[in-house]
Structures are given as C-alpha cells and as structure tokens.
N, C-alpha and C. Protein backbone atom coordinates (compact mmCIF):
# COMPACT_ATOMS: atom_id res chain seq x y z
N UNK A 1 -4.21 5.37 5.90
CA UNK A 1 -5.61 5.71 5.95
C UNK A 1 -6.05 6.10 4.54
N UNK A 2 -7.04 5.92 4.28
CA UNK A 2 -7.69 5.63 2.51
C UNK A 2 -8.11 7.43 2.58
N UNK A 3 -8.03 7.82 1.38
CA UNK A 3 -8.56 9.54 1.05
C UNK A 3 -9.99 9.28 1.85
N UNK A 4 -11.05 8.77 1.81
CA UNK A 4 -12.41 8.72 1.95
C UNK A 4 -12.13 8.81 3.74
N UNK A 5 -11.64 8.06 3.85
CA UNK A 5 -11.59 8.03 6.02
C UNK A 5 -11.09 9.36 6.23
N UNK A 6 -10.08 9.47 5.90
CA UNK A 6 -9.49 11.13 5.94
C UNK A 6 -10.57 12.10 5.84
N UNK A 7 -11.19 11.63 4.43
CA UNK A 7 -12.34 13.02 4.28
C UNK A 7 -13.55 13.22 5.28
N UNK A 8 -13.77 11.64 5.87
CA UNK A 8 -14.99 11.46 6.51
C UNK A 8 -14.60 12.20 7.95
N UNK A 9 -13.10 11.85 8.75
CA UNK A 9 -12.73 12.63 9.49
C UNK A 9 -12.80 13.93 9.51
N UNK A 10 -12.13 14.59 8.51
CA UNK A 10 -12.11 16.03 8.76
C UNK A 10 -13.22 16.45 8.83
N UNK A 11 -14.12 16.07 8.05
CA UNK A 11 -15.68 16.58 7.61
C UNK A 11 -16.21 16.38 9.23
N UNK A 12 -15.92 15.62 10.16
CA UNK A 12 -16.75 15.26 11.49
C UNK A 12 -15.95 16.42 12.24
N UNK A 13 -14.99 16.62 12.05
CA UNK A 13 -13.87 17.49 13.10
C UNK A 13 -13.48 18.73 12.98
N UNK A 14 -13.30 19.07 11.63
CA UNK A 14 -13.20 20.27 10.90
C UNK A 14 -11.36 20.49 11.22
N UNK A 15 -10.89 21.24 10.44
CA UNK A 15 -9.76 21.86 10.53
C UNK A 15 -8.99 22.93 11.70
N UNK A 16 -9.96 23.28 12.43
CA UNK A 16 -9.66 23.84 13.44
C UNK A 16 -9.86 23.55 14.72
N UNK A 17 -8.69 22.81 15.47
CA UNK A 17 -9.02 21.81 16.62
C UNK A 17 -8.62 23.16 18.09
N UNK A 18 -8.68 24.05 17.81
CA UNK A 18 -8.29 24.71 19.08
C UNK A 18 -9.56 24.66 20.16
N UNK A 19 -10.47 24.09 19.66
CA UNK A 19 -11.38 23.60 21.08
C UNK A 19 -11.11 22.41 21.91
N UNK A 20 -9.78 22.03 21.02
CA UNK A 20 -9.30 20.96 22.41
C UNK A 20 -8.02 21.52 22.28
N UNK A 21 -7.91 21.68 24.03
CA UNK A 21 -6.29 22.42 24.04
C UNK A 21 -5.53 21.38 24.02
N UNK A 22 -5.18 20.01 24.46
CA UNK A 22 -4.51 18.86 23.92
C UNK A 22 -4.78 17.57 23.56
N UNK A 23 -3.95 17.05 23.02
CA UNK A 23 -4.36 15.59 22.55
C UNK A 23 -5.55 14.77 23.37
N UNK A 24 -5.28 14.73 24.69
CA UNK A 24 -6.22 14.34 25.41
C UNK A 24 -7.64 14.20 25.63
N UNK A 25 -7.49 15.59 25.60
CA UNK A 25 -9.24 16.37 25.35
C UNK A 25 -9.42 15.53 24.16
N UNK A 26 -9.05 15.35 22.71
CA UNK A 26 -9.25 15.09 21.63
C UNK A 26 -9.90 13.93 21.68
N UNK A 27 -9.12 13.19 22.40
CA UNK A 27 -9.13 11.44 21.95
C UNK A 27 -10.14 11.12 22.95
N UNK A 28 -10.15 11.96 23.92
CA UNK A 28 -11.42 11.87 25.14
C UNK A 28 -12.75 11.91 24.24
N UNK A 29 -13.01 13.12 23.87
CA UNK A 29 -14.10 13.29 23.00
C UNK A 29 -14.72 13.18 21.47
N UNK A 30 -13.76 11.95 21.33
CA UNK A 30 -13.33 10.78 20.07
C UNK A 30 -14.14 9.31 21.08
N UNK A 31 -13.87 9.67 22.39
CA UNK A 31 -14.42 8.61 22.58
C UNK A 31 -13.49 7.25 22.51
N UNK A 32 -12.31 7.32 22.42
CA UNK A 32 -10.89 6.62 22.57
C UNK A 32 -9.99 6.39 23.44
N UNK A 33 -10.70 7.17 24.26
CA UNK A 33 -9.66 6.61 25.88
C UNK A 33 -10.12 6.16 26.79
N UNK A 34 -9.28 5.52 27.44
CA UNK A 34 -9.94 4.66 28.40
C UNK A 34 -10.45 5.29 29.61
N UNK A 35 -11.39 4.68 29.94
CA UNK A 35 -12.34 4.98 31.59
C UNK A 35 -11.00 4.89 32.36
N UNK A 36 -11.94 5.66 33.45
CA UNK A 36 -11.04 5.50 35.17
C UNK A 36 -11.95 5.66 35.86
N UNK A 37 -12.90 4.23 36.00
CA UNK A 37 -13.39 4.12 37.42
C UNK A 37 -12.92 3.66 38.56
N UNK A 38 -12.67 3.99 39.52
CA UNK A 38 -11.62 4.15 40.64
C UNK A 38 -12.57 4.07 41.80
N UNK A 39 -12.80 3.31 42.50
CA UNK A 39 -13.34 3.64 43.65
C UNK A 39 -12.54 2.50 45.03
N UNK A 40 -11.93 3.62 46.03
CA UNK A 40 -11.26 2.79 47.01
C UNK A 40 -9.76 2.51 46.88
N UNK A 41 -9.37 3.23 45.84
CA UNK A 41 -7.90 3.11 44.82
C UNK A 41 -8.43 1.42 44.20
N UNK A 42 -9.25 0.84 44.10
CA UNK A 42 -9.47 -0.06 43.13
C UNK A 42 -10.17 0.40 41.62
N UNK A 43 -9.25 -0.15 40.70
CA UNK A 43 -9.92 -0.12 39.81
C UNK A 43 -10.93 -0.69 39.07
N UNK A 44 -12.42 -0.42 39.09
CA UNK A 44 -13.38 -0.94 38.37
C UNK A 44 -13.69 -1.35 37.28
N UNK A 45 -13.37 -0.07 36.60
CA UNK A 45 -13.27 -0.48 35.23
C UNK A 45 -12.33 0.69 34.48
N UNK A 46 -12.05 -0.31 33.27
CA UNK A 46 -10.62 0.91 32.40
C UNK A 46 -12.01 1.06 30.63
N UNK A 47 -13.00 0.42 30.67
CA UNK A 47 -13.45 0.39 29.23
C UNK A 47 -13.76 1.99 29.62
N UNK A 48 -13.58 2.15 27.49
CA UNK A 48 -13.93 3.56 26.84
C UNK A 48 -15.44 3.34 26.66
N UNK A 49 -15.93 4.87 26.70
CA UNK A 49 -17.10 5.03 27.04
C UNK A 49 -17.75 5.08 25.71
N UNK A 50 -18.97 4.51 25.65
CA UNK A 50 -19.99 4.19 24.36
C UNK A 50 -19.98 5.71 23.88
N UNK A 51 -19.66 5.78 22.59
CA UNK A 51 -20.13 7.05 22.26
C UNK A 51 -20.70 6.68 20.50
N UNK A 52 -21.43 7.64 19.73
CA UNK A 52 -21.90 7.37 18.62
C UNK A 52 -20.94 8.80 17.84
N UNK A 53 -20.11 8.29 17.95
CA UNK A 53 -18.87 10.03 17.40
C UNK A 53 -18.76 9.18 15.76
N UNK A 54 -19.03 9.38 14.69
CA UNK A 54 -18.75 9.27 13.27
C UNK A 54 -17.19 9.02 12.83
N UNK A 55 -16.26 10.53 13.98
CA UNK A 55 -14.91 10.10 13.25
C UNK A 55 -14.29 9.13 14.18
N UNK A 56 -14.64 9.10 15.06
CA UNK A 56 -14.03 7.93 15.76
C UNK A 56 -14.57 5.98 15.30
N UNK A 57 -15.80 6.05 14.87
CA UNK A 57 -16.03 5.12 13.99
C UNK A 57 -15.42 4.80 12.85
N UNK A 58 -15.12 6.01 12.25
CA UNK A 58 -14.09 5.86 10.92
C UNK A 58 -12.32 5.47 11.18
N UNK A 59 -12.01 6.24 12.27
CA UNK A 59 -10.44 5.66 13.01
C UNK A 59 -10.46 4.50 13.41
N UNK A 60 -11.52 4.04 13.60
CA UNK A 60 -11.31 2.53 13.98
C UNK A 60 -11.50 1.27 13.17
N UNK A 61 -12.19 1.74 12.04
CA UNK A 61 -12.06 1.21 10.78
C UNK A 61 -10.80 1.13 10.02
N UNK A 62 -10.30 2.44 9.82
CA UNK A 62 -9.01 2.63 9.82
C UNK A 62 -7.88 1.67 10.51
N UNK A 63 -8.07 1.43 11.94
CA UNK A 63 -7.44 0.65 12.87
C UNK A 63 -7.48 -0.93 11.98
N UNK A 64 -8.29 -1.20 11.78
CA UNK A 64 -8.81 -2.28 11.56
C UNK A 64 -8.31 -2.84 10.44
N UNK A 65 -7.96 -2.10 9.58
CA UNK A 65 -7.20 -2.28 8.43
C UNK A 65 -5.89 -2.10 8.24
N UNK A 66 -5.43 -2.23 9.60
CA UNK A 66 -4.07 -1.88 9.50
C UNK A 66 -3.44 -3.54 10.01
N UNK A 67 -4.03 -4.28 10.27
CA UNK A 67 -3.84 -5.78 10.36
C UNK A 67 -2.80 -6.13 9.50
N UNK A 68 -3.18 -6.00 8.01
CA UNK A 68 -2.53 -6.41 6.86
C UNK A 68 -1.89 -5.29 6.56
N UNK A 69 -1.57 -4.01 6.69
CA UNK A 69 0.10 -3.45 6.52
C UNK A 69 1.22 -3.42 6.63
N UNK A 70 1.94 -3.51 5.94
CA UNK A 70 3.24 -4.21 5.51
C UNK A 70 4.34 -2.33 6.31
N UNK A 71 3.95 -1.81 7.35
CA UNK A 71 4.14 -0.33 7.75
C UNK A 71 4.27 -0.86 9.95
N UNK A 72 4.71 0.28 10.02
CA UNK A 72 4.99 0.34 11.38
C UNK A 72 3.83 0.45 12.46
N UNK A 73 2.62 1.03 11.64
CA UNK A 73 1.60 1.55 12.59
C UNK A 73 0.50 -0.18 12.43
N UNK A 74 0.99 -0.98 10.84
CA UNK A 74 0.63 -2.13 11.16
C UNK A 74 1.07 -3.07 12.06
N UNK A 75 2.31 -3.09 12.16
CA UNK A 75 3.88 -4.06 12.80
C UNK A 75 2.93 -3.85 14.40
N UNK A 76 2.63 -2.06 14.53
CA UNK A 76 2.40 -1.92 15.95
C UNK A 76 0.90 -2.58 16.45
N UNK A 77 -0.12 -2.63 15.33
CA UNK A 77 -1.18 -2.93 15.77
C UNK A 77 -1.38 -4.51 16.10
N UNK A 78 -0.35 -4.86 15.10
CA UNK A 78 -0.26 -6.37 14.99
C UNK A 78 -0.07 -6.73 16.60
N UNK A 79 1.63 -6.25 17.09
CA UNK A 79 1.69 -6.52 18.11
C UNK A 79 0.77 -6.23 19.45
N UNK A 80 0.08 -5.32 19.44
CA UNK A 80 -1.16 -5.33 20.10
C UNK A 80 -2.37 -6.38 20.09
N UNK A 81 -2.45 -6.80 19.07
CA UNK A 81 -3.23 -8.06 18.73
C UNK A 81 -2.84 -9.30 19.48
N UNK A 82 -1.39 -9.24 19.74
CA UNK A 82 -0.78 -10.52 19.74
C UNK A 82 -1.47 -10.30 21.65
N UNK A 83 -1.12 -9.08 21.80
CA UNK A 83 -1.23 -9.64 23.72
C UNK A 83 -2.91 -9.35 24.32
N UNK A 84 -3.69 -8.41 23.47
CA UNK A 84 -5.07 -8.32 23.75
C UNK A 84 -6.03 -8.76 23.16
N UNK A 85 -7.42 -8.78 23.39
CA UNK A 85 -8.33 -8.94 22.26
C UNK A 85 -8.33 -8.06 20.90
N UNK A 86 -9.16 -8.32 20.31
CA UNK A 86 -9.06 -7.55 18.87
C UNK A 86 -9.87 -6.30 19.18
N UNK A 87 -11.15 -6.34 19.74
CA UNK A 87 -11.87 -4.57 19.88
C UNK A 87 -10.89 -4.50 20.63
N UNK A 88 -10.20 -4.36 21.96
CA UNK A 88 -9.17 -3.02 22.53
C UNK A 88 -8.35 -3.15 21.63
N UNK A 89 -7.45 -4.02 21.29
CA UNK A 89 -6.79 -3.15 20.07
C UNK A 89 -6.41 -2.78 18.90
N UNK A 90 -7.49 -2.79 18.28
CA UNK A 90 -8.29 -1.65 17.54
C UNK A 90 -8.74 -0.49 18.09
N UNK A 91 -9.52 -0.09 19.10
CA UNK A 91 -9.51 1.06 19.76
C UNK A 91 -8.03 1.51 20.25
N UNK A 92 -7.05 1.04 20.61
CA UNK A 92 -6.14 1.46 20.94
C UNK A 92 -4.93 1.98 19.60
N UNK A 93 -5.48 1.01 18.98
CA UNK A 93 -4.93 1.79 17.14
C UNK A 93 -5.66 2.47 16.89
N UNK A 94 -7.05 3.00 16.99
CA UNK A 94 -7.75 4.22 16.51
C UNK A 94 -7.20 5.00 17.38
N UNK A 95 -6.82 5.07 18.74
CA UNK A 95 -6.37 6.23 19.57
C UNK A 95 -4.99 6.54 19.22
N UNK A 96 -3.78 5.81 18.54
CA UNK A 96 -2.81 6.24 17.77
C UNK A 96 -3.20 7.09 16.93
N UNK A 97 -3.93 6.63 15.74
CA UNK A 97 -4.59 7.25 14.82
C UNK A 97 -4.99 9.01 15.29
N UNK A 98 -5.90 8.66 15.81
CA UNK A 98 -6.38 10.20 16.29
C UNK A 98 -5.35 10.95 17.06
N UNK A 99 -4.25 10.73 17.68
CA UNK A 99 -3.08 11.24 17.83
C UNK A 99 -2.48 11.88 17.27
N UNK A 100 -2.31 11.27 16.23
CA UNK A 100 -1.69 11.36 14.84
C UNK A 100 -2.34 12.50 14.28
N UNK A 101 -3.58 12.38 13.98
CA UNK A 101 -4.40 13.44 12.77
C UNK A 101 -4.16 14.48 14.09
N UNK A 102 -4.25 14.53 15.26
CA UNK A 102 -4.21 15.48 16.23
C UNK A 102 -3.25 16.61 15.72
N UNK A 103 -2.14 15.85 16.14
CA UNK A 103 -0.53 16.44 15.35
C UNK A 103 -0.54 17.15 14.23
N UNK A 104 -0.69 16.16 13.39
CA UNK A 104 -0.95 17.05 12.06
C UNK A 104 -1.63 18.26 11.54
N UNK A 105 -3.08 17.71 12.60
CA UNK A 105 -3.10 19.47 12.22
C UNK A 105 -3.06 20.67 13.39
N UNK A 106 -3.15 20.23 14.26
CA UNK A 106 -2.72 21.38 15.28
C UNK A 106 -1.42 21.88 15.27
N UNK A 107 -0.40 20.95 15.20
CA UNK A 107 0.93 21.43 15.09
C UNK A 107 1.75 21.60 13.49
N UNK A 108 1.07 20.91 12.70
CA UNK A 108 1.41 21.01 11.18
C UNK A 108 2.41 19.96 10.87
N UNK A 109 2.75 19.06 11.44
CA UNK A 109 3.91 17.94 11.89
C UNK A 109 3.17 17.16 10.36
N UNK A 110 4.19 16.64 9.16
CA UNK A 110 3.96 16.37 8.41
C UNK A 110 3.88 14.25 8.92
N UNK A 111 2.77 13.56 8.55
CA UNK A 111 3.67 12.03 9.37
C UNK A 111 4.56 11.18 8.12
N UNK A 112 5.30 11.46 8.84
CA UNK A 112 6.91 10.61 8.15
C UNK A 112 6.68 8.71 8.35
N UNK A 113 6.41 7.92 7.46
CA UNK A 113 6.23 6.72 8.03
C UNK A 113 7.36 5.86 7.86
N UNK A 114 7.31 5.40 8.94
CA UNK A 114 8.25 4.48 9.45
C UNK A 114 8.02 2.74 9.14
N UNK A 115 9.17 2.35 8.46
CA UNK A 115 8.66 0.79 7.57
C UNK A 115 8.64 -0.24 9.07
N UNK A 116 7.95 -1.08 8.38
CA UNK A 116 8.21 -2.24 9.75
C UNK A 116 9.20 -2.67 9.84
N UNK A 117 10.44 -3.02 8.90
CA UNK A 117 11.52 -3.52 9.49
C UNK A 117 12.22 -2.54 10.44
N UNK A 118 12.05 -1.16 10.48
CA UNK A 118 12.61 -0.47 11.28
C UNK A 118 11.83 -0.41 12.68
N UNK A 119 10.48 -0.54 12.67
CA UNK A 119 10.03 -0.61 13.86
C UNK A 119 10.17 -1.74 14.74
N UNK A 120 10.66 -3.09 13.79
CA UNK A 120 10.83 -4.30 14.33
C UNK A 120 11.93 -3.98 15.16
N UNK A 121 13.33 -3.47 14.30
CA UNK A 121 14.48 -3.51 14.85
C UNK A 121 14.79 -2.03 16.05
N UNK A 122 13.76 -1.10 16.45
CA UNK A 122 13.88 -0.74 17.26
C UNK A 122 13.06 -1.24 18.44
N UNK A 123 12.05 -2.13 18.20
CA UNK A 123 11.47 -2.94 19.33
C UNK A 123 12.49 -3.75 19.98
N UNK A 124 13.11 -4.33 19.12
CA UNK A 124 14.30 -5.33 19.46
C UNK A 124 15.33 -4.80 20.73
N UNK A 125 15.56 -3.70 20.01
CA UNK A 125 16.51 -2.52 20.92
C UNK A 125 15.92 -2.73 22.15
N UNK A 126 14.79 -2.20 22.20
CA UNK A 126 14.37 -2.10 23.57
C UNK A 126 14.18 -2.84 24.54
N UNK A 127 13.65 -4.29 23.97
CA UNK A 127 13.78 -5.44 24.69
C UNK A 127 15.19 -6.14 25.03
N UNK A 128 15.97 -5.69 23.97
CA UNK A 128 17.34 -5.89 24.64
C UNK A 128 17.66 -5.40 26.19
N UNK A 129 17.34 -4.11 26.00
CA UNK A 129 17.74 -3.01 26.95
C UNK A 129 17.15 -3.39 28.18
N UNK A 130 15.89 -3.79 28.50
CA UNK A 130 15.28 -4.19 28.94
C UNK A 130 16.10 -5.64 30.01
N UNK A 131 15.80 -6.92 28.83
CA UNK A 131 16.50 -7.99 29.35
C UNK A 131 18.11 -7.72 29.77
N UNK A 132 18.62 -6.74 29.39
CA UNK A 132 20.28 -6.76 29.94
C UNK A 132 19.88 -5.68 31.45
N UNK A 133 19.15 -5.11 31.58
CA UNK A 133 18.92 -4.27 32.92
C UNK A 133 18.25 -5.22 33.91
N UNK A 134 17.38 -6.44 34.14
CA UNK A 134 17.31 -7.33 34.48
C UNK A 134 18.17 -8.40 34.97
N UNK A 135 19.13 -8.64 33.90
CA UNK A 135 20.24 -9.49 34.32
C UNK A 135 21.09 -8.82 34.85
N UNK A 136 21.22 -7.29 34.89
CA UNK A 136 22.39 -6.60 35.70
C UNK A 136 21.47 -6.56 37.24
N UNK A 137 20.56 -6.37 37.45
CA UNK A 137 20.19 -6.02 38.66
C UNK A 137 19.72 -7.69 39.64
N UNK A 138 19.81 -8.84 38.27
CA UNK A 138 19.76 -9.77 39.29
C UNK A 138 20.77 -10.66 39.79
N UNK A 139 20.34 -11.05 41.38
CA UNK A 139 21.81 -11.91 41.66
C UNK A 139 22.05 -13.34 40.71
N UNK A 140 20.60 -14.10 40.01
CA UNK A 140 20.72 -14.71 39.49
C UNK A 140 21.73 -15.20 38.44
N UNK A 141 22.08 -13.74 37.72
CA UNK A 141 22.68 -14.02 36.59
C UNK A 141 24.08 -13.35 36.43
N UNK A 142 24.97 -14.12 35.47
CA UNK A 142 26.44 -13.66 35.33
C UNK A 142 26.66 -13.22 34.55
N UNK A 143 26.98 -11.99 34.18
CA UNK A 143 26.92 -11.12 32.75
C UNK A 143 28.79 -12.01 32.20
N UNK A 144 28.95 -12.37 31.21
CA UNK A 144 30.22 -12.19 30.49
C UNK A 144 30.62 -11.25 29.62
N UNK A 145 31.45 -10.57 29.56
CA UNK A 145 32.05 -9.21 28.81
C UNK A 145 32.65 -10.17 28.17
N UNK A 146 32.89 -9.57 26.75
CA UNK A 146 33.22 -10.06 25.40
C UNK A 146 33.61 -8.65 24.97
N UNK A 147 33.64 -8.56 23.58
CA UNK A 147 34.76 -7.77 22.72
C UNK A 147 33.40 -7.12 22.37
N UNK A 148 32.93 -5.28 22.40
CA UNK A 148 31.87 -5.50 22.10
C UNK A 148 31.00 -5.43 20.89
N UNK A 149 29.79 -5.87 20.38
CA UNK A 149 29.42 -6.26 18.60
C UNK A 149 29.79 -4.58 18.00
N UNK A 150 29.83 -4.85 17.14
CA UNK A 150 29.66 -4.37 16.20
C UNK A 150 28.06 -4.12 15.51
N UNK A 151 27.64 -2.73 15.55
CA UNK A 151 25.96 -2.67 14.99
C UNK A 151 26.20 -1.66 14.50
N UNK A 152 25.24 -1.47 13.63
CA UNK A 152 25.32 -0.46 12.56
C UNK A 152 23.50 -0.13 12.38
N UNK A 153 23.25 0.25 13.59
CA UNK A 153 21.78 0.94 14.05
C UNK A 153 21.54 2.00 13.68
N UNK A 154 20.79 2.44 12.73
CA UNK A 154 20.13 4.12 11.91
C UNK A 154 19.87 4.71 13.52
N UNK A 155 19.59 3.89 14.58
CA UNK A 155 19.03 4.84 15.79
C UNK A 155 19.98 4.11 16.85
N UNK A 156 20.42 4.89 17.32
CA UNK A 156 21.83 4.59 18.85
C UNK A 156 20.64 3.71 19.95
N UNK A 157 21.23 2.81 20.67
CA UNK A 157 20.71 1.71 21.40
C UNK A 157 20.35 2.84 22.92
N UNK A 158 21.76 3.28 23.13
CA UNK A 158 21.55 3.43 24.34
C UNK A 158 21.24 4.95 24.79
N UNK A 159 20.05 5.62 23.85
CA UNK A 159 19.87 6.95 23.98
C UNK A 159 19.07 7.25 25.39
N UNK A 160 18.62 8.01 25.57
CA UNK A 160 18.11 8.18 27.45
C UNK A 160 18.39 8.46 28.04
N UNK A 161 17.91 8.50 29.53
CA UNK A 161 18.18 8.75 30.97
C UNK A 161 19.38 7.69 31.69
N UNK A 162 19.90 6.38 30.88
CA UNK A 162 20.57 5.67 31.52
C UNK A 162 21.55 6.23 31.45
N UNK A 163 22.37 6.61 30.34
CA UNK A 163 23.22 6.94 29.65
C UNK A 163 24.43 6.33 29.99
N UNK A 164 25.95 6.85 30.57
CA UNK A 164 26.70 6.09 31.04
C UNK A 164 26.80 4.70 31.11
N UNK A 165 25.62 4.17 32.16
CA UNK A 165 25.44 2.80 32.52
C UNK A 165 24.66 2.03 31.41
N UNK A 166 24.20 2.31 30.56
CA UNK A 166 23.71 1.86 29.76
C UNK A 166 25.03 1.31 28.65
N UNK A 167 25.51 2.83 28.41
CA UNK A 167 26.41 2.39 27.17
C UNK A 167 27.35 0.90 27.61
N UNK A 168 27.74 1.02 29.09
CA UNK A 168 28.61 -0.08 29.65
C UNK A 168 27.97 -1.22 29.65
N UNK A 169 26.90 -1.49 28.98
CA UNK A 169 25.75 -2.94 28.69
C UNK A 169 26.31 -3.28 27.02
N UNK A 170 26.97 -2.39 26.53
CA UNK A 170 27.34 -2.95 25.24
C UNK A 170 28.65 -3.97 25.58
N UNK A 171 29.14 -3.66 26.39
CA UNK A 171 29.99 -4.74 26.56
C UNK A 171 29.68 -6.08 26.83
N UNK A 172 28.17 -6.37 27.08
CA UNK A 172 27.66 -7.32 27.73
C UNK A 172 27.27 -7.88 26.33
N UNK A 173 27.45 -9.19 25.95
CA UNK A 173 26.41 -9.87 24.79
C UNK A 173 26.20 -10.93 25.14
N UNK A 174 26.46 -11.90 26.12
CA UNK A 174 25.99 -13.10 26.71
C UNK A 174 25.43 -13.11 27.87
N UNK A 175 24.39 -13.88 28.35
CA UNK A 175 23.90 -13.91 29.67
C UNK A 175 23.63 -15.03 29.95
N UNK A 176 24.46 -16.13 31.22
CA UNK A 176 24.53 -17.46 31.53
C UNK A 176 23.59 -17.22 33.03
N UNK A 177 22.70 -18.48 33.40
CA UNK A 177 22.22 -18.55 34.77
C UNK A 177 23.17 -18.89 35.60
C-alpha cells in the first residue's frame, strides 16, 4: 500500500479503533462484507452494501493494484481473479486489506510479508492435502505407497487437526484410477 493510501486511511479512521470491538464490526462499517439476505433459508443476495466510506474507497484502490505484485497478497488477489469477477475480487482484497490495517493497529501486530513463491508453495501444500484426502476416502482410487519424498518445506505439510492420519499420506505419492 503506497504512504498516501495509508495516510488517506488513517486520516478517515483515526488511530483509535476501540469503537469496533472486532474485525467484523470494522470491515462491516468499511462497507466490505458481504450481505446476508436470507429469506426461507434461501439466499437472496450475498452483495456488500453501497456505502460512500472514503477509506474503504482507498482499500480498494489499494486492492486494485495489487494485480501486478510480485508479493503474496498479489499471488492471493491474482488467484481470486482467476475464479471471480474483478469488482468482488477487489472488494474481497480490500476486505484482506482492512483486516490487516485492523491488526495492526488494534493489536500492534507488525505485517511481516510473505513473497509469492512462498505463498505459491503453501497453496500447493494444501491442495495436495486436499487431493490425497479425496483419494483416501474414495473407492475409486488406489493409493500406492512408495519410499516417502523427501521435502524440505520452511512450513510442515501436515500441521492440524488431522495429524496422525495425515502424516500417514506422506507415504502416499502416486494416485492410479
């Protein structure tokens, strides 16, 4: 985010966010989250509500320019691009955004950025994790155990709630129909 968006933010928001007790409230009244019209348990509509909020105009500018970053919060917007239109996500990268500045200053959380090749290669992770929990739970497919790889991951594959059963997916590196 450029010094000027930053400044234009704070200047709309001020430094002291304890009138929203969490993120939520924040990004609600940013004007960044999505509707819940609900009627009948059907959903009507999910669009965010028109608002004329200054810093949320500026986060989404912000958003917008994160197309061409060679950074994780670009890698992420990109991939948002790839499966929606461009206004949701951009609003949905301005609602990172305002997350973010949330953090920072309510909790003092300095943001540490994360390069895209690392965000690539923990996306990867996950879709691994993903496609091997699939092929374990279907009758379709025949897992073969092999010897298992060798990785040398800054972040462990199989961190979580699976645990056990997870780690026993490293043995898995092929999947035949």
């Amino acid at each position: 985010m450029a010094t000027s968006t930053a400044l234009k933010v704070i200047s709309e928001i001020g430094v002291d966010l304890a009138r929203f007790p969490t993120v939520k409230h924040f990004t609600s009244w940013l004007g960044l989250c999505p509707g819940t019209k609900i009627s009948g348990g059907r959903v009507l509509s999910s669009a965010t509500k028109p608002c004329a909020n200054r810093a949320a105009q500026a986060l989404r500018m912000a958003a917008q320019a994160l197309r061409k970053s060679q950074t994780a919060l670009g890698a992420h917007h990109r991939r948002l691009c790839s499966r929606m239109d461009k206004p949701k996500a951009i609003t949905a990268s301005a609602h990172k955004l305002a997350r973010l500045v949330y953090f920072m200053l309510t909790k003092g959380q300095a943001f540490v950025e994360a390069g895209q090749d690392e965000y690539e290669e923990r996306y990867r992770q996950r879709e691994w994790c993903k496609i091997s929990l699939v092929a374990l739970t279907s009758w379709a497919f025949n897992l073969h155990h092999r010897k298992p790889p060798q990785h040398d991951f800054k972040y462990p594959i199989w961190q979580g709630c699976w645990g056990s059963f997870l780690r026993g997916l490293m043995q898995c590196t092929s999947i035949e129909p």
